[in-house]
Protein backbone atom coordinates (compact mmCIF):
# COMPACT_ATOMS: atom_id res chain seq x y z
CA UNK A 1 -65.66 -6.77 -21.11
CA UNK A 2 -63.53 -9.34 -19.22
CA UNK A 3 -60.31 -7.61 -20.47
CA UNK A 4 -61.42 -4.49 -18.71
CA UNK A 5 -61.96 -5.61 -16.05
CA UNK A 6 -58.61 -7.31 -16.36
CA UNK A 7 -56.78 -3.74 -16.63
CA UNK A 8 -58.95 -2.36 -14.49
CA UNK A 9 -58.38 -4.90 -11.52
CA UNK A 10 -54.62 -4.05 -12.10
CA UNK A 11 -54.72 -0.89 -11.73
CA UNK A 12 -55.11 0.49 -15.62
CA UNK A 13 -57.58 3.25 -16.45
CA UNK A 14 -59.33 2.75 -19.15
CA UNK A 15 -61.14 5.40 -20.61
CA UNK A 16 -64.02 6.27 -22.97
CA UNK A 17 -64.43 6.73 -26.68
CA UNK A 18 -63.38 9.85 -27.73
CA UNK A 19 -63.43 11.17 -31.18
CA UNK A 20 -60.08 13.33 -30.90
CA UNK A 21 -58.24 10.58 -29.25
CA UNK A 22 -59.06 6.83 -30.27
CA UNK A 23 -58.51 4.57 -32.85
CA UNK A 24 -61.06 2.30 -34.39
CA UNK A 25 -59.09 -0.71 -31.66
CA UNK A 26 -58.23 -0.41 -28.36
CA UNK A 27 -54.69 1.84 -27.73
CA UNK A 28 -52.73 2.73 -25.23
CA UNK A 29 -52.58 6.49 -24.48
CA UNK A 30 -49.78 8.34 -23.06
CA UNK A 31 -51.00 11.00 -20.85
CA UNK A 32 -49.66 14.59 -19.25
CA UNK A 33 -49.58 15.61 -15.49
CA UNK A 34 -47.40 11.99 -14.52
CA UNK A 35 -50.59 10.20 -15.32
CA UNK A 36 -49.28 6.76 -15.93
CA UNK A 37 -50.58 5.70 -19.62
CA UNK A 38 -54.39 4.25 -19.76
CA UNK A 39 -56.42 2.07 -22.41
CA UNK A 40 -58.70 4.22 -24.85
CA UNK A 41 -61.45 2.64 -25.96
CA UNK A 42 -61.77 2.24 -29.77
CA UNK A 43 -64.59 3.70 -31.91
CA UNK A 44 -65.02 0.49 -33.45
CA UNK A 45 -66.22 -0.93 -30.66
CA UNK A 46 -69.37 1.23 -30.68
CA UNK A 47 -72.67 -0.66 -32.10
CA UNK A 48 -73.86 1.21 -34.82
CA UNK A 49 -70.52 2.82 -35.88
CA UNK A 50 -68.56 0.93 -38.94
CA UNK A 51 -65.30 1.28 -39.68
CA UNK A 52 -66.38 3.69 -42.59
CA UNK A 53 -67.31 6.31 -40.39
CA UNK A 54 -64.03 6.00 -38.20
CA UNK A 55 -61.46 6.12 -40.42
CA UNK A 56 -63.34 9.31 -42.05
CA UNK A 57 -62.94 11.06 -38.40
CA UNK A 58 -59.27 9.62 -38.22
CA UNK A 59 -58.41 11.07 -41.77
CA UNK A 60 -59.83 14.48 -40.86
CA UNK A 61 -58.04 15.43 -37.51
CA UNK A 62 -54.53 14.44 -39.29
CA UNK A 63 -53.57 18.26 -38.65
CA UNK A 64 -54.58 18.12 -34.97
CA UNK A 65 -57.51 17.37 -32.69
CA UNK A 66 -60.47 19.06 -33.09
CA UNK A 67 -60.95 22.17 -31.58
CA UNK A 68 -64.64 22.49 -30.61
CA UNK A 69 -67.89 21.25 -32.87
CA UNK A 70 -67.47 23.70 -35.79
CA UNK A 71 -63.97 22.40 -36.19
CA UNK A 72 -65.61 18.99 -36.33
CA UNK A 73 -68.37 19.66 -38.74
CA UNK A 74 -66.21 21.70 -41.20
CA UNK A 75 -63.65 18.96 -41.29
CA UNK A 76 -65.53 15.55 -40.85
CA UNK A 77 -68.35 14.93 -43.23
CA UNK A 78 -71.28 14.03 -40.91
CA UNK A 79 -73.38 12.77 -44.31
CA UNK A 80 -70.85 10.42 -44.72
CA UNK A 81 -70.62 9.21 -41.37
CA UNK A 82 -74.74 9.41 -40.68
CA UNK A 83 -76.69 10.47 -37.97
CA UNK A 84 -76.98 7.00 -36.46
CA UNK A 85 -73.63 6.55 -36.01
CA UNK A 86 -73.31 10.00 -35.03
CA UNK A 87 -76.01 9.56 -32.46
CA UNK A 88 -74.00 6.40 -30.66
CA UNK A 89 -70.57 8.42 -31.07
CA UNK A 90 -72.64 11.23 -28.79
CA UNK A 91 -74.25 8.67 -26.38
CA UNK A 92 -71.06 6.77 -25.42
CA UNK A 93 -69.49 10.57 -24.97
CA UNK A 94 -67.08 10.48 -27.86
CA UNK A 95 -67.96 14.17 -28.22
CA UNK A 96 -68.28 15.48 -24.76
CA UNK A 97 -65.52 17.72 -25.17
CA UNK A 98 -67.86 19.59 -27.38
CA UNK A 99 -70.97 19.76 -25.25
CA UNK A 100 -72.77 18.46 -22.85
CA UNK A 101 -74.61 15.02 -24.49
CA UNK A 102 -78.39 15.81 -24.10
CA UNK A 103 -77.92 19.26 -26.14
CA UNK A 104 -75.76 17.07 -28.68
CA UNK A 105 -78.28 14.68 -29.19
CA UNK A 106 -81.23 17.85 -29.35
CA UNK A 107 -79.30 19.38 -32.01
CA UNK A 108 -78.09 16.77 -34.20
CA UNK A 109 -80.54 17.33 -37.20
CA UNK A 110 -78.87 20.54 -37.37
CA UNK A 111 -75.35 19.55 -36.96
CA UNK A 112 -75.68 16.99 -39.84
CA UNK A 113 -77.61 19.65 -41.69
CA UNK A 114 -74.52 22.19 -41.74
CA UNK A 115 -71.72 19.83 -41.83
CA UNK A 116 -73.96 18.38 -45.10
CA UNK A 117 -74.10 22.18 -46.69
CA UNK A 118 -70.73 22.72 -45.98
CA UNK A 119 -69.63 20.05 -47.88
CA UNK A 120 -71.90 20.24 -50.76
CA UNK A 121 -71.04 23.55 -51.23
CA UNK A 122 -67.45 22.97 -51.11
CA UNK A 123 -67.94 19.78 -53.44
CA UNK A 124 -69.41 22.15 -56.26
CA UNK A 125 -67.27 24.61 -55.86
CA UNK A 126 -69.12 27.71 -54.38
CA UNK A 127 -66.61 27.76 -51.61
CA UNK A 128 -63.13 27.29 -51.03
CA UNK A 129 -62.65 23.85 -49.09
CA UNK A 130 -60.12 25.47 -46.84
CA UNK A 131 -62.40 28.32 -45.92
CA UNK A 132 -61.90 29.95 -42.68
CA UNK A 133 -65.16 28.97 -40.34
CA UNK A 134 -66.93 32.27 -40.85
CA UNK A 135 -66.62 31.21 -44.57
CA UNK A 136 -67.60 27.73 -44.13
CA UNK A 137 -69.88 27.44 -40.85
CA UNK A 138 -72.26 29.21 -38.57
CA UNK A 139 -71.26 28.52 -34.87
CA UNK A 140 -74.20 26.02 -33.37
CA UNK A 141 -75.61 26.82 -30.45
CA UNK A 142 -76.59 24.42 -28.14
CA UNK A 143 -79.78 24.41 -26.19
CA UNK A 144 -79.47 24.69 -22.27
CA UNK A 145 -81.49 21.39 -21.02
CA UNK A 146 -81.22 19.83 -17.30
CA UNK A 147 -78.18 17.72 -17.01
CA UNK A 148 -78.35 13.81 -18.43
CA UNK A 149 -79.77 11.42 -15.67
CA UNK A 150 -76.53 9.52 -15.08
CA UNK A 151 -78.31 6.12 -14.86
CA UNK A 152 -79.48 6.97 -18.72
CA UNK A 153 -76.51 7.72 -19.54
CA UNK A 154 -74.68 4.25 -17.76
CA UNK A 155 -77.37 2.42 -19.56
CA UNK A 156 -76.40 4.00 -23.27
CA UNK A 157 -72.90 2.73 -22.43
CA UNK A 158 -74.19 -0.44 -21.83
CA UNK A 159 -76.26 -0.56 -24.76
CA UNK A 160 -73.76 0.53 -27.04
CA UNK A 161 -70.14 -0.55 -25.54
CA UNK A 162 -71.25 -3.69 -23.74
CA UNK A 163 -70.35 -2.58 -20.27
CA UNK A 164 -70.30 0.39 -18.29
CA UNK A 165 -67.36 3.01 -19.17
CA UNK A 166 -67.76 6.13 -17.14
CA UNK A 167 -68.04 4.67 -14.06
CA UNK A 168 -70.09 1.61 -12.65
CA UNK A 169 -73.77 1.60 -10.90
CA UNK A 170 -71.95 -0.52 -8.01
CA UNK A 171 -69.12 1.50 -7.33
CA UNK A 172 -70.89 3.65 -4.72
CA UNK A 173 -71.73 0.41 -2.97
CA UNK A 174 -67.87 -1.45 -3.05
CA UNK A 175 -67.21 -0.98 0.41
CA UNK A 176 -70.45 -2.58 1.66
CA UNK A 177 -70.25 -5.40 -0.70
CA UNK A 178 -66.54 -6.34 0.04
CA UNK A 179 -68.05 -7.48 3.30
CA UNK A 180 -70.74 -9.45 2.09
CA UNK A 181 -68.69 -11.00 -0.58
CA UNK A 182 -65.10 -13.76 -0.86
CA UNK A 183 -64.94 -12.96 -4.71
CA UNK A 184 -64.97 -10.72 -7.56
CA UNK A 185 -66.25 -12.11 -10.67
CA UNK A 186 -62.22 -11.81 -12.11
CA UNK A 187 -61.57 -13.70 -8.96
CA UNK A 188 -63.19 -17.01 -9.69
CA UNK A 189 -60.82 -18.58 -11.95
CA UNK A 190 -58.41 -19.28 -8.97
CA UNK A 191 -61.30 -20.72 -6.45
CA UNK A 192 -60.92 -24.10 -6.40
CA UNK A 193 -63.79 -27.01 -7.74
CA UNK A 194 -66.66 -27.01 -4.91
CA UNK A 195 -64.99 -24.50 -3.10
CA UNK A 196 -67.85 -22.17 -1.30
CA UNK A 197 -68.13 -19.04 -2.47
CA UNK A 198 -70.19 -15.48 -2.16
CA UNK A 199 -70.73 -12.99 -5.11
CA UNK A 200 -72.88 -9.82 -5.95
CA UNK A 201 -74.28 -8.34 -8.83
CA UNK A 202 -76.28 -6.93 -10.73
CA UNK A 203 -78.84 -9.10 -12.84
CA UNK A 204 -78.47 -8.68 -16.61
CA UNK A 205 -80.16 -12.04 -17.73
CA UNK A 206 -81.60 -15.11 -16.42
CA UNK A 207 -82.67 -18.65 -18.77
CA UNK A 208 -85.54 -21.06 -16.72
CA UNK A 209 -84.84 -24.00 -17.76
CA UNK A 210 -87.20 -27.70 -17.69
CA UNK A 211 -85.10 -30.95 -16.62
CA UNK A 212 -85.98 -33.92 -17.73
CA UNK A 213 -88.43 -34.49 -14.86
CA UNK A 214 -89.76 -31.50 -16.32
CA UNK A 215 -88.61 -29.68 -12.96
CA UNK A 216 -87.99 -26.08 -13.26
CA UNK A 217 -84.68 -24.92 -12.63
CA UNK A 218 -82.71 -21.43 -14.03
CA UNK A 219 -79.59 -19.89 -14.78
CA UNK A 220 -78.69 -15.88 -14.45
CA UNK A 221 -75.84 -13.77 -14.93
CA UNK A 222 -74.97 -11.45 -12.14
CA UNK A 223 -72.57 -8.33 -13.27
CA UNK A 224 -69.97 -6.84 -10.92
CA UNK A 225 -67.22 -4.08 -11.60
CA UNK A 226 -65.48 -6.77 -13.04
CA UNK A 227 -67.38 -8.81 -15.46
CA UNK A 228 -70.06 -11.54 -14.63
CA UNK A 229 -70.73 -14.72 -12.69
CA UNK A 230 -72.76 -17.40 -14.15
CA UNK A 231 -75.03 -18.83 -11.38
CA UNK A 232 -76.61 -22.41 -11.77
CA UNK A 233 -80.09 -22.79 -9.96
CA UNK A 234 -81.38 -26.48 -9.37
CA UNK A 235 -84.83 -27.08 -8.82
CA UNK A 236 -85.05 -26.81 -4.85
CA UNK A 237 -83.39 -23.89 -5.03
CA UNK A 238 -85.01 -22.30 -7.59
CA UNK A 239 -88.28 -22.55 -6.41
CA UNK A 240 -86.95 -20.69 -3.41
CA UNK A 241 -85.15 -17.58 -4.78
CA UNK A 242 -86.75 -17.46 -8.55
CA UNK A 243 -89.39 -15.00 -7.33
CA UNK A 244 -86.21 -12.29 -5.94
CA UNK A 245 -84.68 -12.47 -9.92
CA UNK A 246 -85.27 -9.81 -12.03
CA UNK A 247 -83.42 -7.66 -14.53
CA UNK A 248 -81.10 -4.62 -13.10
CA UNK A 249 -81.37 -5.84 -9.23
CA UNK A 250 -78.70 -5.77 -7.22
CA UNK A 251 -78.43 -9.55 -5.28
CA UNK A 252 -75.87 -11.26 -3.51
CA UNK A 253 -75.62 -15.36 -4.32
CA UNK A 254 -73.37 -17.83 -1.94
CA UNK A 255 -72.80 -21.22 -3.37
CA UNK A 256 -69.98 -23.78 -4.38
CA UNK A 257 -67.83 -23.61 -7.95
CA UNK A 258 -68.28 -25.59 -11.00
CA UNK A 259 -64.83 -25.18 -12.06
CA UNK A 260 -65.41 -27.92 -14.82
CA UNK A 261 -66.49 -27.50 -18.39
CA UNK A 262 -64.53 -23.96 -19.03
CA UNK A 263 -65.26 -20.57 -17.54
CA UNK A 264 -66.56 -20.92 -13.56
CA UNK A 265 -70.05 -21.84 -12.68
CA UNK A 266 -71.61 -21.20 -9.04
CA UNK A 267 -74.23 -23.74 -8.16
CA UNK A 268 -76.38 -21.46 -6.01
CA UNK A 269 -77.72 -22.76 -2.53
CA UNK A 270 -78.50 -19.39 -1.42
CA UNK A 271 -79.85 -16.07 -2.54
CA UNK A 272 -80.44 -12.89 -1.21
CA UNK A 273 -81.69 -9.13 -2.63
CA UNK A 274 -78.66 -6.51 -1.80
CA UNK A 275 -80.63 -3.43 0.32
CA UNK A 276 -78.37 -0.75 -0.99
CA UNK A 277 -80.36 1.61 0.94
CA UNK A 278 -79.10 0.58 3.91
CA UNK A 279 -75.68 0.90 2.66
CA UNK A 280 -74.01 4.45 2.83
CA UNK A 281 -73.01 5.42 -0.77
CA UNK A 282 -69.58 6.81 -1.50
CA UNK A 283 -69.05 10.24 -2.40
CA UNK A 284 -68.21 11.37 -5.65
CA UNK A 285 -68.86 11.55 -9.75
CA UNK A 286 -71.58 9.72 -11.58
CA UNK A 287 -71.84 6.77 -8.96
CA UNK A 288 -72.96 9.38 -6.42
CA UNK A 289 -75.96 10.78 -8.43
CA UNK A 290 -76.43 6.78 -10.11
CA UNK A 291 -77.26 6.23 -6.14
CA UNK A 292 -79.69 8.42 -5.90
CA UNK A 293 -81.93 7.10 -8.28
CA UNK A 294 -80.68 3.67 -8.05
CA UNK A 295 -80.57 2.52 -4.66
CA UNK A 296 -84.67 3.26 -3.72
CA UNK A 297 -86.32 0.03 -5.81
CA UNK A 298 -84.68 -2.47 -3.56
CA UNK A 299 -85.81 -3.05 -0.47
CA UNK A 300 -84.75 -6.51 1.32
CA UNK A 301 -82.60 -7.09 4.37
CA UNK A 302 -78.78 -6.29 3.71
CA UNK A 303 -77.86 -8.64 6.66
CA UNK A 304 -77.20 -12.29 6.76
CA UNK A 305 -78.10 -14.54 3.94
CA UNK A 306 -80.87 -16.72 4.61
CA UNK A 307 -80.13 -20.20 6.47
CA UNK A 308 -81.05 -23.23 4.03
CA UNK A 309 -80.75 -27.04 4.83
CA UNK A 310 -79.50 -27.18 1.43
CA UNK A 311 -80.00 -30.04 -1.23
CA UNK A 312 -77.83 -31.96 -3.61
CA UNK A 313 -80.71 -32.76 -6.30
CA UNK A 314 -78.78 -31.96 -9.32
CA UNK A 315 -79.20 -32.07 -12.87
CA UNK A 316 -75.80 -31.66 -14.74
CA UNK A 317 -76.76 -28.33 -16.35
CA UNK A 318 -74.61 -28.37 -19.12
CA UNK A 319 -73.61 -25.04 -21.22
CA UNK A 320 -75.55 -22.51 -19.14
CA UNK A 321 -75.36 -19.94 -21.89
């Protein structure tokens, strides 16, 4: 995750799994038009996909990319690979260029079915391996559902890749952040030790943790477009914000670095819930539609973050993670 958001911070595209187009790695992919060259995700780094099932999809479009899903079933054989893996392939869109994802995922009994038949009967002989399709396959037809809710399909990314591919569930919200915010989570390597600081994210996990008063404190990762920030809560200030943490909301954190120890900590002093209602989403792709559905469960003030005396009671926290 961090080196995407590396490339992507410089500029680099880097774009999804795709079963005519990557390698089991990461590559770099030459494209037409005067697109400058991007990063393609490798199928390898797909849970649920081994390297098995890769290098059989590999082997088989040696002549060529595949031309549509009959192409891919009468060359790649889906028994082999299994419908698990052929399930996460679908779900991270490695085979959107054959159909939309939901009427994939309807049919895929019936893909593996085929592609299974198609290979048995080729195996013993009842068929000649190089058949032409209407010797080998029966085109599929796929079933006309209502389009994939694109927060659904953000979260299968993140299941299965480990971050968000196709496009981000803060993008639509960048230009409201940036003015809330001094750093990007790629940024915080070059803020200095103490140095005061103010980050957003979204909440992916959070640890309470007893000190040895037996005084409950917490840490929790907030997730940006560019990886994530590690906040440290101490006791004081965890029994003020603890109650706003909770997985998938979007909050905005202001505290100093803890630059020591290895990757960047913030100590938190204050906390705040992002209101993305009251900020005007940006037009365009999934991030648009994400909005939609995204931006209603939150709900506090988008304004100042909250004035706080502040305390130094402080445990050294350690590893937070």
């Amino acid at each position: 995750a961090l080196y995407v958001a590396d490339a992507r911070s410089m500029g680099i595209d880097v774009l999804p799994p795709d079963v005519n187009s990557s390698l089991w790695d990461f590559s770099i992919e030459d494209r037409t038009g005067g697109q400058p060259s991007a990063i393609r995700f490798g199928m390898g780094a797909i849970k649920n996909v081994g390297q098995g099932a890769v290098e059989l999809i590999i082997a088989a479009r040696k002549d060529g990319p595949f031309n549509n899903l009959t192409d891919f079933m009468r060359r790649v054989d889906l028994r082999a690979v299994g419908k698990r893996a052929l399930e996460c392939l679908i779900k991270v869109g490695a085979l959107d260029s054959f159909g939309p994802r939901r009427g994939l995922l309807e049919t895929i009994d019936q893909i593996v079915s085929v592609s299974t038949s198609h290979f048995k009967a080729a195996l013993s002989g009842q068929m000649s391996f190089f058949g032409t399709f209407s010797e080998a396959i029966d085109d599929i037809v796929l079933p006309l559902l209502a389009s994939l809710d694109t927060r659904e399909q953000l979260e299968w990314e993140r299941e299965l890749l480990g971050l968000y591919v196709s496009d981000h569930p803060l993008s639509p919200f960048l230009t409201a952040l940036k003015r809330k915010i001094t750093h990007f989570s790629g940024q915080l390597g070059e803020a200095h030790d103490k140095e005061k600081v103010t980050v957003a994210g979204l909440v992916t996990k959070f640890r309470p943790h007893l000190t040895k008063d037996g005084k409950a404190m917490g840490f929790c990762t907030l997730e940006d477009i560019q990886g994530a920030n590690e906040l440290v809560l101490f006791p004081r200030t965890w029994e003020k914000f603890h109650k706003l943490i909770s997985l998938d909301k979007v909050l905005i954190a202001e505290g100093k670095i803890d630059a020591g120890g290895g990757d960047p900590k913030i100590l938190v002093d204050k906390l705040v819930e992002a209101n993305l209602e009251a900020a005007e989403p940006e037009a365009g792709g999934y991030a648009g539609s994400y909005a939609e559905s995204f931006s209603g469960s939150y709900s506090a003030s988008f304004s100042d973050l909250p004035q706080d005396n502040g305390d130094d009671e402080r445990e050294p926290a350690g590893p937070a993670f």
